[in-house]
N, C-alpha and C. Protein backbone atom coordinates (compact mmCIF):
# COMPACT_ATOMS: atom_id res chain seq x y z
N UNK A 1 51.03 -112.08 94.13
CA UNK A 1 50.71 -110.78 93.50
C UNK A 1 50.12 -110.99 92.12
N UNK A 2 50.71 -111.82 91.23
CA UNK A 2 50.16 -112.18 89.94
C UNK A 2 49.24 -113.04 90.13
N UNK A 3 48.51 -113.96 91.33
CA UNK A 3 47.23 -114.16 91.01
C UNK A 3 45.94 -113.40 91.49
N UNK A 4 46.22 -112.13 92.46
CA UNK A 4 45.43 -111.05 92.51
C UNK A 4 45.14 -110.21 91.41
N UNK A 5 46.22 -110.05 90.32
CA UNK A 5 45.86 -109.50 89.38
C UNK A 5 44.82 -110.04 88.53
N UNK A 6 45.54 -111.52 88.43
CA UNK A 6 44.74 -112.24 87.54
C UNK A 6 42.91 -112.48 87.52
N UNK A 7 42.53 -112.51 89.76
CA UNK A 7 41.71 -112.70 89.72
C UNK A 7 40.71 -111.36 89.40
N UNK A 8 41.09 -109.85 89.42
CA UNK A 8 40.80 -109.12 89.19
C UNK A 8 40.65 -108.64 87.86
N UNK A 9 40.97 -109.33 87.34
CA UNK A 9 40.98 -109.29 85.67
C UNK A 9 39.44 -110.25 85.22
N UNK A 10 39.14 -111.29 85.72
CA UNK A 10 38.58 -112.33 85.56
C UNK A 10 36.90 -111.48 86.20
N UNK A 11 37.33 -111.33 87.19
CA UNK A 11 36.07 -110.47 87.99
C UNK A 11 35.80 -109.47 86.48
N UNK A 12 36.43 -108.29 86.39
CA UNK A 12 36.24 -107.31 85.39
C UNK A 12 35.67 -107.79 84.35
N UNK A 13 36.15 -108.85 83.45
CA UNK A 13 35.59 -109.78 82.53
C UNK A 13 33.97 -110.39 82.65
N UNK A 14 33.67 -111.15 83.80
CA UNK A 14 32.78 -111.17 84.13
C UNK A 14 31.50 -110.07 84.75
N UNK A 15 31.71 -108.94 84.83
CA UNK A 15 30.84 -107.56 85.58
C UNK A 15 30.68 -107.21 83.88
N UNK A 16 31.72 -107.09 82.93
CA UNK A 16 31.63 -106.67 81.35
C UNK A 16 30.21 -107.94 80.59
N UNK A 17 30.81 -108.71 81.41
CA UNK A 17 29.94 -110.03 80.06
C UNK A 17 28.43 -109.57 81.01
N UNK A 18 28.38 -109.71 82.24
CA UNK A 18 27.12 -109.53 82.56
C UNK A 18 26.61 -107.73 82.18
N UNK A 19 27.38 -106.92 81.91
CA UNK A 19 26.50 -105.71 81.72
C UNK A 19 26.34 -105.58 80.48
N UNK A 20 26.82 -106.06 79.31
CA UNK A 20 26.91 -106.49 78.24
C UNK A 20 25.78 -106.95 77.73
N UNK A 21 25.37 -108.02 78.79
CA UNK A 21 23.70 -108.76 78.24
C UNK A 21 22.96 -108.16 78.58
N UNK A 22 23.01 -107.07 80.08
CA UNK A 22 21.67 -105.87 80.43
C UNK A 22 21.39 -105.01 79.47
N UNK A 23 22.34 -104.58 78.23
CA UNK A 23 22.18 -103.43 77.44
C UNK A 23 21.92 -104.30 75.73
N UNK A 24 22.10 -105.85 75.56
CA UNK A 24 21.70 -106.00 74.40
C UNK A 24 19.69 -105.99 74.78
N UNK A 25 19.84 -105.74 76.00
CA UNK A 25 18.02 -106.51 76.12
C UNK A 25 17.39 -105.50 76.03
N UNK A 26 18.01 -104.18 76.21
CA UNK A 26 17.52 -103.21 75.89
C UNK A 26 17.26 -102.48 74.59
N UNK A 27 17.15 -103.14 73.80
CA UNK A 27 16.76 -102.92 72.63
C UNK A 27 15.31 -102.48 72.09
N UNK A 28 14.63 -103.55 72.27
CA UNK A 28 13.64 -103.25 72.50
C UNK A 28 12.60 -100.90 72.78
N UNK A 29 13.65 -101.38 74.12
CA UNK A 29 13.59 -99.64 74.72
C UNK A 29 14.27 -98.41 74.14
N UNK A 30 14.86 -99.13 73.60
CA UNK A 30 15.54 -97.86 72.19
C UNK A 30 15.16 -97.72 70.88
N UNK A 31 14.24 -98.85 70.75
CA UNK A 31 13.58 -98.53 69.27
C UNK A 31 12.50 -97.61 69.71
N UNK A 32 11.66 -97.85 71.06
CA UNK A 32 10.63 -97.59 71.47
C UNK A 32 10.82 -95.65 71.63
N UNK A 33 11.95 -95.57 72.62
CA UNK A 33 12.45 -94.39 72.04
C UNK A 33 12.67 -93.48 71.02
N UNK A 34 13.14 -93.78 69.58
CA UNK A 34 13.62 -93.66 69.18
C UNK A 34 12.16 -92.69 67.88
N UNK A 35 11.15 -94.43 68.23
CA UNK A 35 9.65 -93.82 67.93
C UNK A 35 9.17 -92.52 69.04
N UNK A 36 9.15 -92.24 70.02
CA UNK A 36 8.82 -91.33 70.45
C UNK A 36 9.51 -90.40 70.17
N UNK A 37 10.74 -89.91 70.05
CA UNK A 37 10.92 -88.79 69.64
C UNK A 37 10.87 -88.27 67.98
N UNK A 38 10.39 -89.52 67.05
CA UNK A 38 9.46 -88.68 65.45
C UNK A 38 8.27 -88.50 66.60
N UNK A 39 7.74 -88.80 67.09
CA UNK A 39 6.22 -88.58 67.45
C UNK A 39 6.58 -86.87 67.93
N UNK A 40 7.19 -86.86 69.24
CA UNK A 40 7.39 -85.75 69.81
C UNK A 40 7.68 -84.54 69.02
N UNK A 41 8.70 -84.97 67.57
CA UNK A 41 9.04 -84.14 66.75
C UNK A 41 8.03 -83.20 65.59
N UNK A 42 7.01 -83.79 65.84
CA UNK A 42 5.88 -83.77 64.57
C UNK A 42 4.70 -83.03 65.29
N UNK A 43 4.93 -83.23 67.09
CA UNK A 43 3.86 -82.36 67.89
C UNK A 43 4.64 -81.53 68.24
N UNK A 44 5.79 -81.32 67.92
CA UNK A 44 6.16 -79.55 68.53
C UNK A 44 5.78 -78.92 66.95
N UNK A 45 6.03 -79.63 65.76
CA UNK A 45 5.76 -78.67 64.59
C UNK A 45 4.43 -78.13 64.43
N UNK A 46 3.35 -79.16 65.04
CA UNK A 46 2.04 -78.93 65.10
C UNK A 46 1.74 -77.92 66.45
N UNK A 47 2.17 -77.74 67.36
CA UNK A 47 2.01 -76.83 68.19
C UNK A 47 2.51 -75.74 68.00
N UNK A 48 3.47 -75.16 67.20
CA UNK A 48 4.26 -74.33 66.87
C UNK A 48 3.37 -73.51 66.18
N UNK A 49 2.71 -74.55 64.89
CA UNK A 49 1.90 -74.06 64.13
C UNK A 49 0.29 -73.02 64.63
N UNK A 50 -0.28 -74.29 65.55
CA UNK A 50 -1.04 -73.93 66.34
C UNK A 50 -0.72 -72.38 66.96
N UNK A 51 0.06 -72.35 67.58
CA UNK A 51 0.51 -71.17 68.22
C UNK A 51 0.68 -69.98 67.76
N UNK A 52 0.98 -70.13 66.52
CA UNK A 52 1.10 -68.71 65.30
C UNK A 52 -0.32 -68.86 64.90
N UNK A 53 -1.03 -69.47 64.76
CA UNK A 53 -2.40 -69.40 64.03
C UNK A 53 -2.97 -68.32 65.18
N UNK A 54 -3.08 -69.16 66.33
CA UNK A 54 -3.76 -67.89 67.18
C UNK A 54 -3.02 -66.73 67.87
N UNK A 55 -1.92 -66.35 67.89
CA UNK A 55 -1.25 -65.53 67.96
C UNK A 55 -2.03 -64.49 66.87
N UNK A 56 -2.24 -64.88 65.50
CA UNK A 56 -2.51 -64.25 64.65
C UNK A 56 -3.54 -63.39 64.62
N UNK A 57 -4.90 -64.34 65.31
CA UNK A 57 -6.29 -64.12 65.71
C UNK A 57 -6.39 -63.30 67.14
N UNK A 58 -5.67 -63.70 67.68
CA UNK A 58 -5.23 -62.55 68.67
C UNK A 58 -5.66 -61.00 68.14
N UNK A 59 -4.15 -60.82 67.55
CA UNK A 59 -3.73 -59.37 66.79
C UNK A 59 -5.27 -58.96 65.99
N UNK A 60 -5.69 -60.15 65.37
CA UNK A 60 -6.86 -59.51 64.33
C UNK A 60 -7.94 -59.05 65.39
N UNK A 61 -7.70 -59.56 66.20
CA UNK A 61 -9.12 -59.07 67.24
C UNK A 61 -9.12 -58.07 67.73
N UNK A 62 -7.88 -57.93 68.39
CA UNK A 62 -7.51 -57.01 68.96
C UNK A 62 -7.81 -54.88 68.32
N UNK A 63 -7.07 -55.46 67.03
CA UNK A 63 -7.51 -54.57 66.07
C UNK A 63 -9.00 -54.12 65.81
N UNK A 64 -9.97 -55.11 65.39
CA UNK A 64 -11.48 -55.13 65.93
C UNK A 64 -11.65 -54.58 67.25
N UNK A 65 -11.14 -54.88 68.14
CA UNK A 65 -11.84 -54.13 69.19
C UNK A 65 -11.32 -52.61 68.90
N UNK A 66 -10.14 -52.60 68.66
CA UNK A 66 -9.79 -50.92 68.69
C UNK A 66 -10.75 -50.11 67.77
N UNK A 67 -10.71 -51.22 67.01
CA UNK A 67 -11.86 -50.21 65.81
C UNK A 67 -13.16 -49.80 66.26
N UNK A 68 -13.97 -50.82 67.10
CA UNK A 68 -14.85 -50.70 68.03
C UNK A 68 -14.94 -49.94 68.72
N UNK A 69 -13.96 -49.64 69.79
CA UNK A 69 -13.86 -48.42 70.79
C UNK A 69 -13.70 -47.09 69.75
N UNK A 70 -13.03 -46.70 68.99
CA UNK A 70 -13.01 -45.72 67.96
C UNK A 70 -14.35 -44.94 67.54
N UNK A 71 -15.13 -46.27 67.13
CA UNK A 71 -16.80 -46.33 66.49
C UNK A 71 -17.34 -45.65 67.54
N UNK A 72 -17.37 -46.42 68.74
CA UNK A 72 -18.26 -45.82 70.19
C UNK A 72 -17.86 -44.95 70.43
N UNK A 73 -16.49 -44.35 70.67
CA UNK A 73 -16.39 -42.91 71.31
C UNK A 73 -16.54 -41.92 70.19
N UNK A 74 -16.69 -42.02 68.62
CA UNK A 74 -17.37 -41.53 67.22
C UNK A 74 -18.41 -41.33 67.77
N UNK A 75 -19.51 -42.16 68.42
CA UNK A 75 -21.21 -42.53 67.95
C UNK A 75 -21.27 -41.68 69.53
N UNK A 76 -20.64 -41.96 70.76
CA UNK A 76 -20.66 -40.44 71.93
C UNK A 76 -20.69 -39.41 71.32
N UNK A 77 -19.48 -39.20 71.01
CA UNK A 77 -19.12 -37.71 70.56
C UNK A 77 -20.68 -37.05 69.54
N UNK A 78 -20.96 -37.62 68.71
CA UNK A 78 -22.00 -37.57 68.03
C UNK A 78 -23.16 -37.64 68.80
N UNK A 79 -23.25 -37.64 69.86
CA UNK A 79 -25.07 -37.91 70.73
C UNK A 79 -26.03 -38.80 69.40
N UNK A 80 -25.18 -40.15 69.30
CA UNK A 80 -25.90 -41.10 68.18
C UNK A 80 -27.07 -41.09 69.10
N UNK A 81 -27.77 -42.28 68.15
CA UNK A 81 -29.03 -42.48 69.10
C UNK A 81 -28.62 -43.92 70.36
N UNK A 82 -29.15 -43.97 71.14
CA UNK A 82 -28.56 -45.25 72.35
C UNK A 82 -28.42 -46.81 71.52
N UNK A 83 -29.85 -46.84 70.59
CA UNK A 83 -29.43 -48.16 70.04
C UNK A 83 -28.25 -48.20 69.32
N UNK A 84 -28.07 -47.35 68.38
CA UNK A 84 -26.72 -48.07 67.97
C UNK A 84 -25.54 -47.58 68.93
N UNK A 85 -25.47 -47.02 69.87
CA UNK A 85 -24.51 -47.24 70.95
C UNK A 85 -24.28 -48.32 71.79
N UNK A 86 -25.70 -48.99 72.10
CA UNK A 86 -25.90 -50.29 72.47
C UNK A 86 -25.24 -51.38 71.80
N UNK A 87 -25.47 -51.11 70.44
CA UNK A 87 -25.23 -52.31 69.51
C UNK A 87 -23.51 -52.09 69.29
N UNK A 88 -22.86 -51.52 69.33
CA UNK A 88 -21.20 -50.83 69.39
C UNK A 88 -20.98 -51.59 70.83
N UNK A 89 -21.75 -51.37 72.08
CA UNK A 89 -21.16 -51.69 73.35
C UNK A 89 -21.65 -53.38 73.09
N UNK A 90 -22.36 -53.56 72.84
CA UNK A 90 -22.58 -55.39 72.41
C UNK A 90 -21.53 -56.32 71.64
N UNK A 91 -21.31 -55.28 70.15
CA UNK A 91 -20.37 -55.42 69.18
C UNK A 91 -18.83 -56.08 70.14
N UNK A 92 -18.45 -54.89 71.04
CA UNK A 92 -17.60 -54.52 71.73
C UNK A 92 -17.39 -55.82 72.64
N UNK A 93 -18.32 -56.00 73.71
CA UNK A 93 -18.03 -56.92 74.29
C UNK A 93 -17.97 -58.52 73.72
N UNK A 94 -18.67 -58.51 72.95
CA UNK A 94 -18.40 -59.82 72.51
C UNK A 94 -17.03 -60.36 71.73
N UNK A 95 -16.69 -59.04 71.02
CA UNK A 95 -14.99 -59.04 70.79
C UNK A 95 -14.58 -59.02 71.87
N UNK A 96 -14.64 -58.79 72.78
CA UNK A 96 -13.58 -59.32 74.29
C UNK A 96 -13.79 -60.69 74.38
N UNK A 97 -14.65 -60.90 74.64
CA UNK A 97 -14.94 -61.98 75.04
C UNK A 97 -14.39 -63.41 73.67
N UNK A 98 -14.41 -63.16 72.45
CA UNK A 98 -13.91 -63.86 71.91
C UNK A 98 -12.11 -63.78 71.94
N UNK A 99 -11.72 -62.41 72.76
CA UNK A 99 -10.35 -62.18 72.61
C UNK A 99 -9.54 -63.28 73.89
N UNK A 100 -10.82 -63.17 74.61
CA UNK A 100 -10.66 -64.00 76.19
C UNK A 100 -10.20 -65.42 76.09
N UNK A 101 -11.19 -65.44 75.32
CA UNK A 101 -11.17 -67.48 74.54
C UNK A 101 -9.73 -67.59 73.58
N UNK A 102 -9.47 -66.78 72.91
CA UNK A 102 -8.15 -67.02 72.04
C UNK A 102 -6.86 -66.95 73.28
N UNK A 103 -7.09 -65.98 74.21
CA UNK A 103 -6.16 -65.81 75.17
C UNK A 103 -5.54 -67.45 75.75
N UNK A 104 -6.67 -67.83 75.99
CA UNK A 104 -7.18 -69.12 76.66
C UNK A 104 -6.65 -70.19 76.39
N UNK A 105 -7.05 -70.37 74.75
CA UNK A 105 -6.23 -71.26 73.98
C UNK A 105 -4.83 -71.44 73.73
N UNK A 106 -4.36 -69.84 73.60
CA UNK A 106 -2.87 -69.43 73.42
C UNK A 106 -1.90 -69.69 74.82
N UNK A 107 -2.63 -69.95 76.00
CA UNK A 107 -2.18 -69.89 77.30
C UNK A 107 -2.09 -71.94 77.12
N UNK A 108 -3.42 -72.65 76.29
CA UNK A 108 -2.93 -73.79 77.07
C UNK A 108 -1.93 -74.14 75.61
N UNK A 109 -1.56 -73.62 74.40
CA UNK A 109 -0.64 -74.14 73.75
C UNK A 109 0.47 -73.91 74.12
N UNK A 110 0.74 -72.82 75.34
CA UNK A 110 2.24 -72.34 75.40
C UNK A 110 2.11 -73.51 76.54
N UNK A 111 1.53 -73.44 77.18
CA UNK A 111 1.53 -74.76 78.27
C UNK A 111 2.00 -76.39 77.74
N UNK A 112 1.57 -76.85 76.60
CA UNK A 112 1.85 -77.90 75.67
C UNK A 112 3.12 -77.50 75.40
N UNK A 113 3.25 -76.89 74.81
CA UNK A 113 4.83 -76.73 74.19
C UNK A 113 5.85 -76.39 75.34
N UNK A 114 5.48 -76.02 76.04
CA UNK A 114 6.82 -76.18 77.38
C UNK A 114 6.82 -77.66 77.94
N UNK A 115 5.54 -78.50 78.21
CA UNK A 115 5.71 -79.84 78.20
C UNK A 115 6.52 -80.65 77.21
N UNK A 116 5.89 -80.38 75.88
CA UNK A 116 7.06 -80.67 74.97
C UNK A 116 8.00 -80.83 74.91
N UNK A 117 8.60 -79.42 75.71
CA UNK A 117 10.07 -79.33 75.22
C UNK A 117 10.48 -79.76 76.30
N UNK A 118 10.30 -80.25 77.92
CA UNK A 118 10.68 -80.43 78.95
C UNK A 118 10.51 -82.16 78.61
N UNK A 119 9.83 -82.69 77.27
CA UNK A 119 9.94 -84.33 76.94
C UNK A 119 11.07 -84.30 75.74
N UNK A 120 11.35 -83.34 74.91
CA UNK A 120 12.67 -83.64 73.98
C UNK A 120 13.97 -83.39 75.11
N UNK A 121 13.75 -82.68 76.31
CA UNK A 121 15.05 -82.80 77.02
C UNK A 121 15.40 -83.82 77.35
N UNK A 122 13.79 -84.18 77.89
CA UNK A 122 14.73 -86.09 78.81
C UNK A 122 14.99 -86.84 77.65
N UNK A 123 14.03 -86.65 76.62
CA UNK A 123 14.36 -87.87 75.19
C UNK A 123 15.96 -87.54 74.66
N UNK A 124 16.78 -86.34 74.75
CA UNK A 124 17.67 -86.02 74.78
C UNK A 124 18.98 -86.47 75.74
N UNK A 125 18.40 -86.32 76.87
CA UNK A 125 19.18 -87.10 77.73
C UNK A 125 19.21 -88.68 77.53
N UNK A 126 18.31 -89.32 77.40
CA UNK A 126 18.20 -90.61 76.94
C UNK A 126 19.05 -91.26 75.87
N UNK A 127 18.61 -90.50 74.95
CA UNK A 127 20.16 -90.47 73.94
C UNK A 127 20.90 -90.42 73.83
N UNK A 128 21.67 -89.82 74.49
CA UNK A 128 23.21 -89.31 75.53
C UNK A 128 23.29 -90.65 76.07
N UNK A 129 21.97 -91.27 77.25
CA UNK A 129 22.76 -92.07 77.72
C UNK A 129 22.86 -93.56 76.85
N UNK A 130 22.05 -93.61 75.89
CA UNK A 130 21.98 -94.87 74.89
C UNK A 130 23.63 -94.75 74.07
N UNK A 131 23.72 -93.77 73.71
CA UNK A 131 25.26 -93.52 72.99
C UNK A 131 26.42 -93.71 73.98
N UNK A 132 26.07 -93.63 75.05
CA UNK A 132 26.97 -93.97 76.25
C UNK A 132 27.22 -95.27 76.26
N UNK A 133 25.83 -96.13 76.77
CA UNK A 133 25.82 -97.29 77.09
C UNK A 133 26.09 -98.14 75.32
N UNK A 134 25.87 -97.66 74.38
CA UNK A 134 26.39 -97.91 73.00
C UNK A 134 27.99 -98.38 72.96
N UNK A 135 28.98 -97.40 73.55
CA UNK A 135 30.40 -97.34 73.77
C UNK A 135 30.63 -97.89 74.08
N UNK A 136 29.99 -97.71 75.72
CA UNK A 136 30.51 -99.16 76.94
C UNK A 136 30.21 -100.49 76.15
N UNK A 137 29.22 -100.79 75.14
CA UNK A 137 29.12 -102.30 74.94
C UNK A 137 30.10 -102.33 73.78
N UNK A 138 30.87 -101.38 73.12
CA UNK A 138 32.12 -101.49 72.23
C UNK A 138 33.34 -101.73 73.09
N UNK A 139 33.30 -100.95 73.79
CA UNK A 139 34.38 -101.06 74.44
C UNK A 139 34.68 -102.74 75.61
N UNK A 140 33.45 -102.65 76.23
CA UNK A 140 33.52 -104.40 76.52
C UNK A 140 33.75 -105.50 75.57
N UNK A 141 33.18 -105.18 74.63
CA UNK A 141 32.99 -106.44 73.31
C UNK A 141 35.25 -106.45 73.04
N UNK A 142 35.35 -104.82 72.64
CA UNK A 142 36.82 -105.32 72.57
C UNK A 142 38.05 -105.69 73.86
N UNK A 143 37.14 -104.97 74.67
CA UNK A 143 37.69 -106.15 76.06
C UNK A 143 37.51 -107.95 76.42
N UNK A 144 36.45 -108.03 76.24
CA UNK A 144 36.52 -109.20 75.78
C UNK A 144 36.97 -110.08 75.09
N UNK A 145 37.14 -109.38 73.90
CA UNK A 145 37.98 -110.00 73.04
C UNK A 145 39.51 -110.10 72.90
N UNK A 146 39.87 -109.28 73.74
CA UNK A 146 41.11 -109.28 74.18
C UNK A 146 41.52 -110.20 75.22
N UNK A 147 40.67 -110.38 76.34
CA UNK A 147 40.61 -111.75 77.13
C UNK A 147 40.46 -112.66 76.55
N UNK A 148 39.83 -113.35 75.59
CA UNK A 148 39.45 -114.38 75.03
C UNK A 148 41.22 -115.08 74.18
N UNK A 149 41.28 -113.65 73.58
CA UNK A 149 42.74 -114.00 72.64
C UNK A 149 43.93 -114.50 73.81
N UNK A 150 44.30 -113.84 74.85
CA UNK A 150 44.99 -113.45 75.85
C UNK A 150 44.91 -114.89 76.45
N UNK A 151 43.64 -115.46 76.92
CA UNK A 151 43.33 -116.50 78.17
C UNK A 151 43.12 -117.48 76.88
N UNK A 152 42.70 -117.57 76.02
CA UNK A 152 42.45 -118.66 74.81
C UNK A 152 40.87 -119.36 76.05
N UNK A 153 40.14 -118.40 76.55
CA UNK A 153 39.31 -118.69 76.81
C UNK A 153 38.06 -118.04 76.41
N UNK A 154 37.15 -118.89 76.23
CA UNK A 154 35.38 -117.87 75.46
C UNK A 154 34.41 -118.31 76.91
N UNK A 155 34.23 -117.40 77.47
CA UNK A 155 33.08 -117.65 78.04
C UNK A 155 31.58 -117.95 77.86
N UNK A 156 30.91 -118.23 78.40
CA UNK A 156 29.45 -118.27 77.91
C UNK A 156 28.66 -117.49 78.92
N UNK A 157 28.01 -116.39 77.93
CA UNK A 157 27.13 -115.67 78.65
C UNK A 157 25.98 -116.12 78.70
N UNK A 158 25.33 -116.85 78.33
CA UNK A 158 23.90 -117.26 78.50
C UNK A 158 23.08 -117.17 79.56
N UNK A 159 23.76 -117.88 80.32
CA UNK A 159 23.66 -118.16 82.27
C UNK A 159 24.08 -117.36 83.16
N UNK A 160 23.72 -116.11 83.42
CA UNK A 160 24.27 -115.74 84.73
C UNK A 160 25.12 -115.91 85.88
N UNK A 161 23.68 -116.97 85.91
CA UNK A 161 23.94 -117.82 87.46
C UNK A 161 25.19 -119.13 87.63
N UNK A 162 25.35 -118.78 86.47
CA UNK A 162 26.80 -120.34 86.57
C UNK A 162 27.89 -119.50 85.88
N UNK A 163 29.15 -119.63 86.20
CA UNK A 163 30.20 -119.30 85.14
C UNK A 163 31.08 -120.63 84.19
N UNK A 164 30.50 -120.53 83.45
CA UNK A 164 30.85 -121.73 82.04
C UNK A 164 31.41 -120.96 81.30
N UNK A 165 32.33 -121.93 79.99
CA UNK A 165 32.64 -121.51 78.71
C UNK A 165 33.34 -122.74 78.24
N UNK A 166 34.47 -122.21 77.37
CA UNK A 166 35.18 -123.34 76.39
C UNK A 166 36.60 -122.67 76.57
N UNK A 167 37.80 -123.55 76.73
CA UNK A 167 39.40 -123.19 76.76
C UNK A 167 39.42 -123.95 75.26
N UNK A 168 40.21 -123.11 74.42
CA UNK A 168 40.33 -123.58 73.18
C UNK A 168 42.07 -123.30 72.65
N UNK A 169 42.65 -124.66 72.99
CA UNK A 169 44.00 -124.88 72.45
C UNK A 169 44.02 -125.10 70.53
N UNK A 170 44.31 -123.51 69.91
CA UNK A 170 44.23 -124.20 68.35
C UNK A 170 45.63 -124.82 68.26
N UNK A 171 46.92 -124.61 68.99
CA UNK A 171 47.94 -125.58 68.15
C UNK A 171 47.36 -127.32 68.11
N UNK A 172 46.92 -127.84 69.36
CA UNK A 172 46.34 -129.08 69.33
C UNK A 172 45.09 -129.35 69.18
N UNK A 173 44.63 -128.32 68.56
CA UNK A 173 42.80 -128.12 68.19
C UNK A 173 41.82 -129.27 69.48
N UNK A 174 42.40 -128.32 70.24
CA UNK A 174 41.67 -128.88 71.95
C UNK A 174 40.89 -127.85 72.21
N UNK A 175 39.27 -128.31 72.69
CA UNK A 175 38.61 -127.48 73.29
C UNK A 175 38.01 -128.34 74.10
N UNK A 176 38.36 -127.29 75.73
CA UNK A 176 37.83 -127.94 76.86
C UNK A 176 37.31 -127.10 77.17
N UNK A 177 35.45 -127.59 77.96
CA UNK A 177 34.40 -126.88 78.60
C UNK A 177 34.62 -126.79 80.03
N UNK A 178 34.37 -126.04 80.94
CA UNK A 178 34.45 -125.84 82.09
C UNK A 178 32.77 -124.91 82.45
N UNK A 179 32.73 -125.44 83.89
CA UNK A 179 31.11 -124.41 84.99
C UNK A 179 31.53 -124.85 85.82
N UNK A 180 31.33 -123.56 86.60
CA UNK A 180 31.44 -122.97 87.71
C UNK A 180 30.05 -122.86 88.34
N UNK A 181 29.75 -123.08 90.08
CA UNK A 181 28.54 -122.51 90.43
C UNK A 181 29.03 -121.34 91.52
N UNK A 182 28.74 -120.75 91.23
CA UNK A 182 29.37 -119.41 92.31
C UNK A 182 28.49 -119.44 93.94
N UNK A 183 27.68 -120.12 93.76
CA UNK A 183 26.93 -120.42 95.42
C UNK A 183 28.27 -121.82 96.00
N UNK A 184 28.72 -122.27 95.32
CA UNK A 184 29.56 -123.41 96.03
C UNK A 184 30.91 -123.20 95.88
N UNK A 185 31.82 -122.20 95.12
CA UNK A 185 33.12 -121.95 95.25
C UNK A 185 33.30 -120.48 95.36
N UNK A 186 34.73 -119.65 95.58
CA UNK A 186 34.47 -118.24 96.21
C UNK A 186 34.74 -117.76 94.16
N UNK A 187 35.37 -116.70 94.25
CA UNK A 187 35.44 -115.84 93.12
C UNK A 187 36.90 -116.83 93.09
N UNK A 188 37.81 -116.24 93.59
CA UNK A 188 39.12 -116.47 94.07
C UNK A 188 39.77 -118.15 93.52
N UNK A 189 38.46 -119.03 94.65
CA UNK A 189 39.19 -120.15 93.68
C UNK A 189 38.67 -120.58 92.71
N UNK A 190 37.38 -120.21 91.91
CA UNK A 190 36.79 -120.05 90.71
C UNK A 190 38.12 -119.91 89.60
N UNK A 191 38.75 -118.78 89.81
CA UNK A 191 39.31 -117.93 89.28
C UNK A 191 40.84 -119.08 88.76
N UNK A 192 41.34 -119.29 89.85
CA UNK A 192 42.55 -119.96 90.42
C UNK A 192 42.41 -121.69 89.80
N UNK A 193 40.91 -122.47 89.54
CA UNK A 193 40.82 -123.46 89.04
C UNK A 193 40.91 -122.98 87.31
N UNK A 194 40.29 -122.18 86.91
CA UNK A 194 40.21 -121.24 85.23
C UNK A 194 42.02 -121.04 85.25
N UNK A 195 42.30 -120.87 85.85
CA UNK A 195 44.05 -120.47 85.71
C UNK A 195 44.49 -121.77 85.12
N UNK A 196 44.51 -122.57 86.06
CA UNK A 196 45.58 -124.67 86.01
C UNK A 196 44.66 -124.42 85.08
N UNK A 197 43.13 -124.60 84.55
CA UNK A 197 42.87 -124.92 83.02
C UNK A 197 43.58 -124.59 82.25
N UNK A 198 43.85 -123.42 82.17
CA UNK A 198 44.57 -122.61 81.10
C UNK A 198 46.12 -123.36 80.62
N UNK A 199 46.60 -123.40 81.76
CA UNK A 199 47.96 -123.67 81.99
C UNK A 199 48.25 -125.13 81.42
N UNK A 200 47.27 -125.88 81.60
CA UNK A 200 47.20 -127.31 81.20
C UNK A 200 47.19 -127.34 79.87
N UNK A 201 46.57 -126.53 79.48
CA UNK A 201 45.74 -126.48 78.02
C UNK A 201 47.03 -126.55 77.19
């Protein structure tokens, strides 16, 4: 019973040291992150901006045209002469038509800024999970270190593919190296030879 525990302890130790080295390598991908969201942060202020500018030009146009239609049904009511009714219905349409184009613009900034904000969510989530995987490598590091004190053993993570380290006796300032190849022994008696080290030590 106490060497099932033991070997289950040893396993845990080892799944920690190896996920341990997947998340220091990720570094790299969290600075990289970390730059994208100032980037992301600086194009929602600029789209924001964007967006009130023509929002603005909108309203002013809009107003122009009303004033326009006002003028023309003035210059009817009056039996003006056709040219300058012409020139009111010209006036007129071309304020639509510039109202069309602001529409246009205002349609693809709201479009940008919902992309935006659908990239600070995942950059959000990302963060969540970096502060996650942040913990887990605290929380392994003091697991580890609790095995290490516990077994008076340091492993070496370097290698994956082999399980090595150092048994370090300080009353007789003994340190013995040990590797393992895990293609030629099971977990179990891996585990069970790391034990008699210990015990010897």
């Amino acid at each position: 019973m106490g060497e099932v525990s033991t070997t289950m302890k040893m396993e845990d130790l080892m799944n920690y040291s190896n996920n341990l080295i997947e998340v220091l390598k990720e570094e790299k991908d969290i600075a990289n992150l970390r730059h994208f969201l100032r980037q992301a942060s600086a194009l929602q202020s600029q789209c924001d901006k964007d967006f009130n500018d023509v929002q603005k030009s909108i309203e002013d146009y809009e107003q122009k045209i009303h004033t326009c239609k006002q003028k023309a049904a003035a210059a009817e009511s009056e039996s003006a002469a056709d040219a300058k009714l012409d020139s009111l219905q010209k006036e007129l349409e071309e304020e639509q038509n510039l109202e069309r184009q602001l529409r246009e613009e205002l349609r693809v900034i709201v479009n940008e800024i919902d992309d935006l904000e659908h990239k600070r969510e995942t950059v959000e989530e990302q963060r969540q999970t970096i502060k996650k995987l942040d913990q887990d490598q605290v929380r392994a590091q003091m697991k580890l270190s609790m095995y290490a004190s516990v077994t008076n053993t340091i492993p070496y993570l370097g290698n994956p593919s082999r399980i090595s380290g150092h048994i370090v006796e300080r009353d007789r300032k003994v340190v013995e190296k040990f590797e393992f190849d895990p293609s030629t022994a099971t977990t179990f008696d891996t585990c069970n030879s790391i034990w008699k080290m210990i015990d010897l030590a």
